[in-house]
Protein backbone atom coordinates (compact mmCIF):
# COMPACT_ATOMS: atom_id res chain seq x y z
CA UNK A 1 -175.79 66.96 -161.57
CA UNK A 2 -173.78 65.99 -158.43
CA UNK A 3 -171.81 69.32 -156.49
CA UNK A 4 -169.08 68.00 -154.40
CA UNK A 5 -166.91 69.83 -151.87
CA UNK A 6 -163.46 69.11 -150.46
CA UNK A 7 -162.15 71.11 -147.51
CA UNK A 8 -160.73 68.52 -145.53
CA UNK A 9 -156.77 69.94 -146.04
CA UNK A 10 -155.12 72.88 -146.97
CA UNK A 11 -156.43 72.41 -150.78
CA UNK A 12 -159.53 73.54 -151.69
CA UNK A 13 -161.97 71.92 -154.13
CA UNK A 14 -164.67 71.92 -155.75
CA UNK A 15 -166.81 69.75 -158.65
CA UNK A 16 -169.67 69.11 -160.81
CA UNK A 17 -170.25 65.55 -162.26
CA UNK A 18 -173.21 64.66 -164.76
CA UNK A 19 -172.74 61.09 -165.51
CA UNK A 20 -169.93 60.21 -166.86
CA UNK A 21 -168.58 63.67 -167.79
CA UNK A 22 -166.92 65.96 -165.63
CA UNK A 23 -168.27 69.48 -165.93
CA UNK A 24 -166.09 71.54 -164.08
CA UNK A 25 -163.55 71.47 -161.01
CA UNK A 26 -161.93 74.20 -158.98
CA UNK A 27 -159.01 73.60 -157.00
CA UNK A 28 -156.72 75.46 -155.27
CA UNK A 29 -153.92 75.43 -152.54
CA UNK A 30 -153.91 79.35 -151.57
CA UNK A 31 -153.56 78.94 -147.91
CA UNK A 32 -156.41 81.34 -147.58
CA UNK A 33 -159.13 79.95 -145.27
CA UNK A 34 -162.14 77.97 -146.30
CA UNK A 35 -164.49 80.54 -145.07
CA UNK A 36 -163.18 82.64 -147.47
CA UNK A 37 -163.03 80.77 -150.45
CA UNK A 38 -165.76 77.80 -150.59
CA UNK A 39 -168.55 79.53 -151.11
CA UNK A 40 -167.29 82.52 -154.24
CA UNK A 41 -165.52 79.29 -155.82
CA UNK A 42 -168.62 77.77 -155.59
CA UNK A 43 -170.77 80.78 -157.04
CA UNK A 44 -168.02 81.09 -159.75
CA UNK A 45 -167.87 77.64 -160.87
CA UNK A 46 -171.49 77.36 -161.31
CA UNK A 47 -171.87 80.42 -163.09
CA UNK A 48 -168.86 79.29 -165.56
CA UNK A 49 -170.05 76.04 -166.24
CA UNK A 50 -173.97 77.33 -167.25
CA UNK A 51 -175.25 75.42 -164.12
CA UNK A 52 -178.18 76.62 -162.55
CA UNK A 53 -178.99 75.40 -158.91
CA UNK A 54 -181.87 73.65 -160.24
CA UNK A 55 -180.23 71.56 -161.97
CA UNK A 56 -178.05 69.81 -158.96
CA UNK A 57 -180.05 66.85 -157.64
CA UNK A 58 -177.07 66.11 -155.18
CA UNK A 59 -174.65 67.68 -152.96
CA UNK A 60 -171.22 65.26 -151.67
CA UNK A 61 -168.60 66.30 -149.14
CA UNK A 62 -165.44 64.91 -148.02
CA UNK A 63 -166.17 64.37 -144.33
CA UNK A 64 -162.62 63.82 -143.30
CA UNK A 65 -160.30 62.67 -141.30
CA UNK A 66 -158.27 65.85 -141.42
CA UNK A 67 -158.38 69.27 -140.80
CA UNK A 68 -161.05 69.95 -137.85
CA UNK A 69 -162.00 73.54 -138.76
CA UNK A 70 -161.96 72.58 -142.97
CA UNK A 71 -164.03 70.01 -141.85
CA UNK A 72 -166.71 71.69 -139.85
CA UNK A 73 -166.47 74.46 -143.04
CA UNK A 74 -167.17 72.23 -145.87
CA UNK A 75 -169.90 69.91 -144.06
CA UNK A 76 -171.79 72.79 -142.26
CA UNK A 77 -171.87 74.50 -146.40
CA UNK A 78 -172.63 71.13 -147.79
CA UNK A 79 -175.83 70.61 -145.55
CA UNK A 80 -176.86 74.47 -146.02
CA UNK A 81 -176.56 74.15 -149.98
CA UNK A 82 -178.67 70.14 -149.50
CA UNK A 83 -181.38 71.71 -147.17
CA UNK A 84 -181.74 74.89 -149.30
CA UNK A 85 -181.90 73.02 -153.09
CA UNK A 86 -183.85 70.11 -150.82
CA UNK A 87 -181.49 67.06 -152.52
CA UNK A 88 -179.57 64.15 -151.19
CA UNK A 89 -176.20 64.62 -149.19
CA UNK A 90 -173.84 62.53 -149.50
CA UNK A 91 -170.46 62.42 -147.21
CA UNK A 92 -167.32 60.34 -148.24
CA UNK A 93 -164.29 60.03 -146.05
CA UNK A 94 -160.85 61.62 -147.51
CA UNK A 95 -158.92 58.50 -147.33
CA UNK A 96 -161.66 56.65 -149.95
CA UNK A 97 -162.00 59.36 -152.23
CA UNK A 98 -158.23 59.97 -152.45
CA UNK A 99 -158.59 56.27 -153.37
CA UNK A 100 -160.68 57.79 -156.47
CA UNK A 101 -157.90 59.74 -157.94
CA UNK A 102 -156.28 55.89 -158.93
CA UNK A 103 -158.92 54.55 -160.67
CA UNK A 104 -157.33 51.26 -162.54
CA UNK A 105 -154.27 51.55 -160.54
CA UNK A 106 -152.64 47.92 -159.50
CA UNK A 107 -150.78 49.17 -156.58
CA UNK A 108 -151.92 49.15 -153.34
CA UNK A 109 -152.90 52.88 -152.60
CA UNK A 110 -152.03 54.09 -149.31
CA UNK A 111 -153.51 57.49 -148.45
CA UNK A 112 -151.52 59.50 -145.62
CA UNK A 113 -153.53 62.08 -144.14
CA UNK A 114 -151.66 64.14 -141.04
CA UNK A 115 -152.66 63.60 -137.51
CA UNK A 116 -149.98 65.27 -135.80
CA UNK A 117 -146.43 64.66 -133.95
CA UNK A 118 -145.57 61.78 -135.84
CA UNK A 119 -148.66 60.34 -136.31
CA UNK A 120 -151.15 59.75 -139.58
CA UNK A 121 -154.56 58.32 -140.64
CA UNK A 122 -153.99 55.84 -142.44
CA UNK A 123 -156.27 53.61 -144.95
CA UNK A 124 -155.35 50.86 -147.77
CA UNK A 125 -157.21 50.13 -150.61
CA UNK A 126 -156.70 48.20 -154.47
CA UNK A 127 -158.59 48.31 -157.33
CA UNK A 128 -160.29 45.05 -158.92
CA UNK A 129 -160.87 46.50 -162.07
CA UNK A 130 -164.19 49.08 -161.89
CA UNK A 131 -164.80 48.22 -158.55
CA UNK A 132 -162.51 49.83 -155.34
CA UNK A 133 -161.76 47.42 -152.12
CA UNK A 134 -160.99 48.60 -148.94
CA UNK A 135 -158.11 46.45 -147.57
CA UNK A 136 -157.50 47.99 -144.53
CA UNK A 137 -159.73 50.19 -142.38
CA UNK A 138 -159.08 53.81 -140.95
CA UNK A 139 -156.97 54.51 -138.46
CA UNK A 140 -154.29 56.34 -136.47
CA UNK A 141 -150.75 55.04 -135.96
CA UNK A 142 -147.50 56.46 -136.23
CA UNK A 143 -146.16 57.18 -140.07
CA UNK A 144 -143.15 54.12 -138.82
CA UNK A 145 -145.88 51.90 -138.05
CA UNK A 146 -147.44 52.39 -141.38
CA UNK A 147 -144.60 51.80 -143.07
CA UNK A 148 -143.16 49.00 -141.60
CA UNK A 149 -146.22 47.13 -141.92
CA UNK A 150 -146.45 47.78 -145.87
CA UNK A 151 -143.07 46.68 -146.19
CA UNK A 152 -143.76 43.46 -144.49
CA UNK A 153 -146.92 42.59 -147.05
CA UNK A 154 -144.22 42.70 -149.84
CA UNK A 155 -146.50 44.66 -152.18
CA UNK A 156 -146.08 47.76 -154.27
CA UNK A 157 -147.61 50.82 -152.82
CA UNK A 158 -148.80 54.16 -153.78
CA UNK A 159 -148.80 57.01 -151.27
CA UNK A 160 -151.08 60.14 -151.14
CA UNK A 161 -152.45 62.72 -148.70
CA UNK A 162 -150.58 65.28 -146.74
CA UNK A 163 -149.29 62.78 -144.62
CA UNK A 164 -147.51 61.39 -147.26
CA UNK A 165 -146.06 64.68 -149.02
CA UNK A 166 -144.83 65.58 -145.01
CA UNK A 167 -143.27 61.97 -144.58
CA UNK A 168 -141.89 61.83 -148.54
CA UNK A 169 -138.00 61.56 -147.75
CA UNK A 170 -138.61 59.00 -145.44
CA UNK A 171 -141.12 56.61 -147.50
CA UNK A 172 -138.99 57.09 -150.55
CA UNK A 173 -136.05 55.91 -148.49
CA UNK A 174 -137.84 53.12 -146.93
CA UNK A 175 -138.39 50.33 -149.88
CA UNK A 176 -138.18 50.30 -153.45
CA UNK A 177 -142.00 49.23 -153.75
CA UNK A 178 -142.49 52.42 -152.57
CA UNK A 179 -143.37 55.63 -154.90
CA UNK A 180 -145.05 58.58 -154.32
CA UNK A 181 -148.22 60.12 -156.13
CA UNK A 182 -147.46 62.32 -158.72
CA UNK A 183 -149.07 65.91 -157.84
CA UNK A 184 -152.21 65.84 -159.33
CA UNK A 185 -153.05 62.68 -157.70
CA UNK A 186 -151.80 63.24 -153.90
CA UNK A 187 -153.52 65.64 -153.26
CA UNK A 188 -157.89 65.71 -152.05
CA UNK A 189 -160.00 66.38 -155.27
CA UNK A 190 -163.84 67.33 -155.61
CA UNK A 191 -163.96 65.46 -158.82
CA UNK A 192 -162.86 61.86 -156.64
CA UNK A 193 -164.88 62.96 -154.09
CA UNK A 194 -167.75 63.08 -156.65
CA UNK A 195 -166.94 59.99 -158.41
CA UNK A 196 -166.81 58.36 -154.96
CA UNK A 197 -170.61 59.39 -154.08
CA UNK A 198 -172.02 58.74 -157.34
CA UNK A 199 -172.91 55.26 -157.28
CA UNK A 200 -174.35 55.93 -153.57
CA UNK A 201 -176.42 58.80 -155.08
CA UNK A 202 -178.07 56.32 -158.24
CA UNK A 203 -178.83 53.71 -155.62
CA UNK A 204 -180.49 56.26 -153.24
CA UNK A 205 -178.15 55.37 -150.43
CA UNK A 206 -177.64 58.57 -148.88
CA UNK A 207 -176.66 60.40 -146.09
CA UNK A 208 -179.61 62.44 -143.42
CA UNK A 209 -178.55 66.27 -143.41
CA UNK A 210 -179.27 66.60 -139.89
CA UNK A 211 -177.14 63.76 -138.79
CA UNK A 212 -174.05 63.52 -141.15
CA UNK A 213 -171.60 64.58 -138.95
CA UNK A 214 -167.42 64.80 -139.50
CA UNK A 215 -165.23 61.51 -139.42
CA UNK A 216 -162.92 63.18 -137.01
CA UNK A 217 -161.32 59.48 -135.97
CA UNK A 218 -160.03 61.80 -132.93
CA UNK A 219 -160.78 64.31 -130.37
CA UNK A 220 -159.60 67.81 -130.61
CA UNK A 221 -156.45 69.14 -128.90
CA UNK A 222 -158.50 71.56 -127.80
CA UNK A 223 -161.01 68.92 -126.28
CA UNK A 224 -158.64 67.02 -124.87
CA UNK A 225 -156.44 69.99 -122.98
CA UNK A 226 -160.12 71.22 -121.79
CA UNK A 227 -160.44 68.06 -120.40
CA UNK A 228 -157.06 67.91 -118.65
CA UNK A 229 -157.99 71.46 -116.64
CA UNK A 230 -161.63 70.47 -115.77
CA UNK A 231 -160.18 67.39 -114.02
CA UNK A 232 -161.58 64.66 -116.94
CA UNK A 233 -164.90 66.25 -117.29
CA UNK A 234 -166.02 65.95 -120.64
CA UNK A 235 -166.28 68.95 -123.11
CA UNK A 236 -169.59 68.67 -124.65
């Protein structure tokens, strides 16, 4: 039984895969914070679905790009739950498992995730059949950029991710191959997350606890305006 955690936006998530069936899921945009919430909504879904802790032999995590306190939230529980139970840990970045929620899909699949004035994370990805490719890598550019360069490959694309839901009006307006995710598929989901670490988690490639650390892509504001009134030193 695999527990997986999403806390890298606003939405809150949580999951339990065995196999090939999806046991439960919990998620939730409440704008309350993640310290608040993770941990009862991960009491209460265990207790609902009949799972004891014994029985998960995994724990998965969205490590991000996104938000930097959700982040730090849902790893730091993730590695407390992995060292407690003593199973694997497995962390997946947003973009990939947002990927998940379009299983089959022909499309390209663009996931959008927020980085600030004007800018996004950005990822591509496409399905060949069972089996998910990652066309283009990770990165940070402005949501223009992003689109521009989509247009240019003359391919329909799927958009996802807060990113996406903040820039909607303009991608809509931008091309025809463009469409947006319908609601249950924009948005970051346990159960993808899950499905996303699964085949890591039957081939024993794993994560260490002590190491696994957040895909930030990106320093802090904070960081960087520390860094600005310390005269470049660097904020450890």
């Amino acid at each position: 039984m695999l527990l997986a955690i999403e806390t890298s936006s606003l939405v809150s998530s949580v999951a339990l895969l065995h196999e090939d069936t999806l046991k439960a899921e919990l998620t939730i945009q409440a704008r309350l914070t993640h310290s608040e919430q993770l941990m009862p909504h991960i009491a209460d879904m265990l207790d609902k679905a009949s799972v004891p802790k014994t029985k998960i032999d995994g724990v998965a995590v969205a490590i991000g790009p996104g938000s930097f306190t959700g982040l730090r939230i849902g790893l730091a529980t993730a590695k407390g739950l992995a060292f407690a139970w003593n199973v694997p840990i497995i962390g997946v970045e947003t973009p990939t498992s947002l990927a998940w929620n379009f299983v089959g899909v022909s499309d390209t699949i663009c996931p959008l995730i927020d980085a600030q004035k004007g800018n996004v994370y950005a990822a591509s990805y496409q399905w060949q059949r069972d089996t998910l490719q990652q066309v283009e890598d990770i990165h940070i550019a402005p949501l223009t950029d992003v689109l521009n360069t989509l247009e240019e490959q003359g391919n329909p694309v799927v958009f996802c991710g807060d990113g996406a839901l903040l820039g909607k009006k303009e991608i809509v307006e931008k091309s025809t191959l463009f469409r947006m995710a319908p609601p249950t598929m924009c948005i970051p989901r346990a159960g993808s997350v899950a499905l996303a670490a699964q085949k890591r988690l039957l081939t024993g490639d794993v994560d260490d606890c002590m190491t696994l650390t957040p895909a930030y892509k990106r320093r802090s504001e904070a960081e960087v305006l520390w860094e600005k009134r310390h005269g470049g030193q660097k904020c450890l």
